[in-house]
Protein backbone atom coordinates (compact mmCIF):
# COMPACT_ATOMS: atom_id res chain seq x y z
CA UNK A 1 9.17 26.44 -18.93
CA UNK A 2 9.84 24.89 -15.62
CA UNK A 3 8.48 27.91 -13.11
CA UNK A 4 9.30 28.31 -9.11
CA UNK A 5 8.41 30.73 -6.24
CA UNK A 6 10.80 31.56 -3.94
CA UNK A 7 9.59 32.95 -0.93
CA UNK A 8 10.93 35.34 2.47
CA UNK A 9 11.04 33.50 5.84
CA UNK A 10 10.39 35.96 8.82
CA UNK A 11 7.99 39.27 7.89
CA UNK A 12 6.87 37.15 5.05
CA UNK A 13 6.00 33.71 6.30
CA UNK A 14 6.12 33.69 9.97
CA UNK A 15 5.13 37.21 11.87
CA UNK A 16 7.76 37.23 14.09
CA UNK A 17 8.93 39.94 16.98
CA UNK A 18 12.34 39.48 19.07
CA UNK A 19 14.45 41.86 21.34
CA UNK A 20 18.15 41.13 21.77
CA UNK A 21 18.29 43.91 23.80
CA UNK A 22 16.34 43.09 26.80
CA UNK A 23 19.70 42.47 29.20
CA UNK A 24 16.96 39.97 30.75
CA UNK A 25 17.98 37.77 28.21
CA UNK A 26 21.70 37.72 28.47
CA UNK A 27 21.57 37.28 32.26
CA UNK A 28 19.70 34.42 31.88
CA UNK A 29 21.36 32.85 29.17
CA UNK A 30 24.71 33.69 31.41
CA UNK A 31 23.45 31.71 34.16
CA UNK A 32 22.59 28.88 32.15
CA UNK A 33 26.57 29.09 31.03
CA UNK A 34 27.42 29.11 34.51
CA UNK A 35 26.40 25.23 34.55
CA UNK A 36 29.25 24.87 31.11
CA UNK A 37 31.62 26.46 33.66
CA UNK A 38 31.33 29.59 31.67
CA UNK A 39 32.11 32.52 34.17
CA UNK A 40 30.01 35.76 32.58
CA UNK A 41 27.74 38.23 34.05
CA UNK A 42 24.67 38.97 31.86
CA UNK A 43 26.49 42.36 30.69
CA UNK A 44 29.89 40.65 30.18
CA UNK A 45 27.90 38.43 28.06
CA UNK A 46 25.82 41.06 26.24
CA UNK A 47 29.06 43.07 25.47
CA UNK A 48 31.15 40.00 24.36
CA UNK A 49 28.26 39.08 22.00
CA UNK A 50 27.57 42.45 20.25
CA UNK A 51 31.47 42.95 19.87
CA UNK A 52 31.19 39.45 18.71
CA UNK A 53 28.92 40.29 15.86
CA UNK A 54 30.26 43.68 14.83
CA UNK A 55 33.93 41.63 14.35
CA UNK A 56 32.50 39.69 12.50
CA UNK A 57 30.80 41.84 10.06
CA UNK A 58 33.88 44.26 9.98
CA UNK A 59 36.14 41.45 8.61
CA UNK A 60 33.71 39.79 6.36
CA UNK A 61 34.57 41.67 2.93
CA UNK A 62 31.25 41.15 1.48
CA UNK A 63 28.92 44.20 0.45
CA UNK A 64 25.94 42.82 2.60
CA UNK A 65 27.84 40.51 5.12
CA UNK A 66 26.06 37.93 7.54
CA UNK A 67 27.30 36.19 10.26
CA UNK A 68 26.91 32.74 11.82
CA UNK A 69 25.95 33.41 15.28
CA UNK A 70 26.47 29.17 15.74
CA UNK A 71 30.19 30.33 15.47
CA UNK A 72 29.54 33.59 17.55
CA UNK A 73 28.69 31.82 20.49
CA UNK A 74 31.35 28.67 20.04
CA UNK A 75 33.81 31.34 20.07
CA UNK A 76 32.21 32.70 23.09
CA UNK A 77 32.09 29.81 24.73
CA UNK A 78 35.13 28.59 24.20
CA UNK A 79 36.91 32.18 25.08
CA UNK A 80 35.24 32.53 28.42
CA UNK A 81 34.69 28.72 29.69
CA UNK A 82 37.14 26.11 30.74
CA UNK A 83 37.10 22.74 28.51
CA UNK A 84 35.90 22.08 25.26
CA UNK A 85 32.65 22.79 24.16
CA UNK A 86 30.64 20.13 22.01
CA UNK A 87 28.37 21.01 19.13
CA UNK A 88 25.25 20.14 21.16
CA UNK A 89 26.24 22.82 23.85
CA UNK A 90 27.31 25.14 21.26
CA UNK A 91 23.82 24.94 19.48
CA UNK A 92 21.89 24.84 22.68
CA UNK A 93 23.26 28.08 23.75
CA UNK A 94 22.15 29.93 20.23
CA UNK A 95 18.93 28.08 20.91
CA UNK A 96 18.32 29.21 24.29
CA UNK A 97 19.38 32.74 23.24
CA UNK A 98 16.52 32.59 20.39
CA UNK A 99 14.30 31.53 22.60
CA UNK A 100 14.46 34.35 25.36
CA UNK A 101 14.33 37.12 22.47
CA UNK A 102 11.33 35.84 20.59
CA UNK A 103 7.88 38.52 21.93
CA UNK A 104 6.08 37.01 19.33
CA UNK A 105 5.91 34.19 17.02
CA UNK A 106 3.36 32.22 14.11
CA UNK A 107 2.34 32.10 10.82
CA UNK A 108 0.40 34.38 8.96
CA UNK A 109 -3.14 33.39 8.84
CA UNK A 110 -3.53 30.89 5.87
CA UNK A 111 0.32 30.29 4.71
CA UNK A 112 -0.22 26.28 5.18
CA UNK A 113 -3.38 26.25 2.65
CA UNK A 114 -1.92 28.35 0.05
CA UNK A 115 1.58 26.68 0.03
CA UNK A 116 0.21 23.33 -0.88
CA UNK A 117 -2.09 24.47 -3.22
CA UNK A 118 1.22 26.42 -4.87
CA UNK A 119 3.14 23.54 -4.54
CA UNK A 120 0.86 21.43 -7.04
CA UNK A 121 1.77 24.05 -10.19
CA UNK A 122 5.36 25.37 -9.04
CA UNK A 123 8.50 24.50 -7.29
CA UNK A 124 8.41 26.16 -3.94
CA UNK A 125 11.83 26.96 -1.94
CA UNK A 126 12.83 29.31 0.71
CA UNK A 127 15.36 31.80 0.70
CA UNK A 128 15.67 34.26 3.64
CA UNK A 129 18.15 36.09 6.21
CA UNK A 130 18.33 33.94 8.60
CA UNK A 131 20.54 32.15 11.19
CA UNK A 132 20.69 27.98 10.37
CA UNK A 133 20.83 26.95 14.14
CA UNK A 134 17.45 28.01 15.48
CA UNK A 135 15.67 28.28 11.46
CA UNK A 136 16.01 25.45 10.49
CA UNK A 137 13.97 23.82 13.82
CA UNK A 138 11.68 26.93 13.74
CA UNK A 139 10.41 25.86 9.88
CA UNK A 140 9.80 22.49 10.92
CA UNK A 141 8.43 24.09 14.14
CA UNK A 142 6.04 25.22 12.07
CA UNK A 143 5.24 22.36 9.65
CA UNK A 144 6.74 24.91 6.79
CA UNK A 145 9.45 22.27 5.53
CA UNK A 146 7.26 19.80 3.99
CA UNK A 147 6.40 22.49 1.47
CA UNK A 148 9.52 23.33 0.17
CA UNK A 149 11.96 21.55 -2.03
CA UNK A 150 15.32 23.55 -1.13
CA UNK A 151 16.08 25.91 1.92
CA UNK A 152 18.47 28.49 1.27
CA UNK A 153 19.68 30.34 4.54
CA UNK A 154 21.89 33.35 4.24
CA UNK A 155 23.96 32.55 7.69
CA UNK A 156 25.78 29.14 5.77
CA UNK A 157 26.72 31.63 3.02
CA UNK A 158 28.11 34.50 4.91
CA UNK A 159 25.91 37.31 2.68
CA UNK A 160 22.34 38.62 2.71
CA UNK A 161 19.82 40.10 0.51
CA UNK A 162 20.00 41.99 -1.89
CA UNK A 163 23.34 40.13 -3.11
CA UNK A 164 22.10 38.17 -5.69
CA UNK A 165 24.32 35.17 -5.46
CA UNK A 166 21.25 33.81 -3.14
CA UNK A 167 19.24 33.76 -5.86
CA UNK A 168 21.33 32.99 -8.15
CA UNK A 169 22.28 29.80 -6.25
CA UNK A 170 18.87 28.69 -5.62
CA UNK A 171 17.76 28.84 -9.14
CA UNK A 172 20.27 27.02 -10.35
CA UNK A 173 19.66 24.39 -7.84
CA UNK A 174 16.05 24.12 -8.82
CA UNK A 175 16.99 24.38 -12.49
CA UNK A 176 15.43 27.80 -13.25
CA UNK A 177 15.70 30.52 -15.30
CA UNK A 178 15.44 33.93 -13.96
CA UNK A 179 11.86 34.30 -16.46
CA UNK A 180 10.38 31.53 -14.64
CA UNK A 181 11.00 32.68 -11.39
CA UNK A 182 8.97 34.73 -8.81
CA UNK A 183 10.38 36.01 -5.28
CA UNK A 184 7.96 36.98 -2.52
CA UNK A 185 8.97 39.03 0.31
CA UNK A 186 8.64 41.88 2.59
CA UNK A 187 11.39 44.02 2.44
CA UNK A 188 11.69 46.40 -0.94
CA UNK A 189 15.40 46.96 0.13
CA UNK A 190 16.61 43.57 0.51
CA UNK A 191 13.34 41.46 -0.99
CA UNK A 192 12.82 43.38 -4.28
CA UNK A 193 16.14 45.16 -5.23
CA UNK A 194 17.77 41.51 -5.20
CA UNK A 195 15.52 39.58 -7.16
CA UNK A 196 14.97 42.23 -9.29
CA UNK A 197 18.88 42.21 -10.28
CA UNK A 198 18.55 38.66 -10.18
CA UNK A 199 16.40 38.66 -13.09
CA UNK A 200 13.21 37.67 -10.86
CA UNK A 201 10.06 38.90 -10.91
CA UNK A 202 9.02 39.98 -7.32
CA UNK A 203 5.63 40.31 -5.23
CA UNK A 204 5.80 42.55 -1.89
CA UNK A 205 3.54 41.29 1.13
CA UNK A 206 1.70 43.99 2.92
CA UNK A 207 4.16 46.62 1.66
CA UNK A 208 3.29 50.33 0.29
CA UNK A 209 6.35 50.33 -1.67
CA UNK A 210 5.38 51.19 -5.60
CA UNK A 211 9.04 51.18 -5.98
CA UNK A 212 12.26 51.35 -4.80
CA UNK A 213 15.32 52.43 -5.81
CA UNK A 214 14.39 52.42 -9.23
CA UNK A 215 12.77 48.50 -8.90
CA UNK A 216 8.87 48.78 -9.03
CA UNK A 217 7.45 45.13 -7.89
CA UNK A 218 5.39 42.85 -10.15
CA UNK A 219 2.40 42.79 -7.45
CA UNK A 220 2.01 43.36 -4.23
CA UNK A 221 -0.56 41.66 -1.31
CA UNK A 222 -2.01 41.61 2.29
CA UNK A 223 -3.22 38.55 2.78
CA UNK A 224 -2.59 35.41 1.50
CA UNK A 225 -5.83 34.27 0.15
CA UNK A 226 -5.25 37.31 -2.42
CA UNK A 227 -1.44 36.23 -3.40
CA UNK A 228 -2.67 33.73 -6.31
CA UNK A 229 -4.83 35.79 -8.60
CA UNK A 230 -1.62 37.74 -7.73
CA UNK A 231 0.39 34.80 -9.45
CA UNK A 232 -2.24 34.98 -11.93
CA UNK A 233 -1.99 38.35 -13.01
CA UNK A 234 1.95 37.88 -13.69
CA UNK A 235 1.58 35.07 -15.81
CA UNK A 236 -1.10 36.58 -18.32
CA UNK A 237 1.47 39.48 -18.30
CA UNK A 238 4.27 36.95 -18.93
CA UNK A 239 1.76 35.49 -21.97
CA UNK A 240 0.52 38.91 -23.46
């Protein structure tokens, strides 16, 4: 049986810390605007982007909705400022904005070694929360994308974790069955109750959660030299 690991992005991956609510961050990213003849101050900007997102979210009609905040600020842009706005200005701007937020950002201490050593017995793909514009240069940022063979990003869907159409869609992509299939993440409420309804067995890294509503994870690690006798463990399960 063809077997793949699908693993978390941020908490899981990449130790990352941001604050969007520093208003340091929307009056600078409101005087970069200023030069795209957009006319905000930094709390004009702050308030038109949280109403932004919680419009969005209201309207979606999905149980765990995500947004695309490429499209937040493009309707921003083009609400506030005078012309049209090309995709490079558009994606610039969401960027920038990622940019000022981020406190803290890296991989946890021996990701790189372990992926490619994962890589030469399973299929390895991503599937996380995240927001396309600044991820998708943050994992190559990182040197992450040569290690895995499909990126799945919950921002071109328009639904997160736990709904299980993620998974769902990238084992099918990777030809998988559910049985062959291993999730690692972070996050019991998003991480394991969706691959657990996906069919997936599911590790938790550096998580205290024996289980959560009703889901109790397959293993569980703190460090990433530990996470294949981890692996190892499942699969003698699998074969007993």
């Amino acid at each position: 049986m063809k077997k793949a690991l699908f693993f978390d992005l941020y908490g899981t991956l990449i130790d990352v810390k941001t604050d969007e609510s520093d208003p340091r961050v929307y009056e600078t990213l409101a005087r970069y605007l200023a030069y795209h003849s957009v006319a905000l101050s930094g709390e004009e900007l702050k308030k038109a982007y949280g109403e932004g997102v919680e419009e969005k979210l209201r309207g979606s009609g999905e149980a765990f909705p995500d947004i695309d905040v490429y499209e937040l600020f493009s309707s921003i842009l083009h609400r506030f400022g005078t012309t049209a706005y090309p995709e490079c200005v558009v994606r610039d701007t969401a960027r920038l904005f990622r940019s000022l937020t981020v406190r803290h950002f890296g991989l946890f201490e021996g990701v790189h070694e372990v992926l490619t050593r994962l890589a030469e017995k399973y299929a390895v793909a991503l599937v996380s929360d995240a927001q396309w514009t600044f991820t998708e240069p943050e994992i190559a940022m990182l040197g992450l994308d040569r290690h895995f063979s499909l990126t799945v990003l919950s921002s071109r869907f328009g639904f997160r974790k736990p709904d299980t159409r993620l998974f769902a869609f990238a084992m099918e992509r990777l030809g998988v069955s559910p049985g062959g299939s291993v999730y690692i993440g972070d996050n019991p409420a998003r991480d394991l109750v969706g691959a657990k309804r996906a069919g997936m067995a599911c590790v938790l890294f550096r998580s205290d959660c024996t289980s959560f509503n009703g889901f109790v994870p397959d293993g569980r690690f703190r460090y990433y030299n530990e996470l294949e006798e981890v692996l190892r463990r499942i699969e003698e399960g699998e074969r007993g």
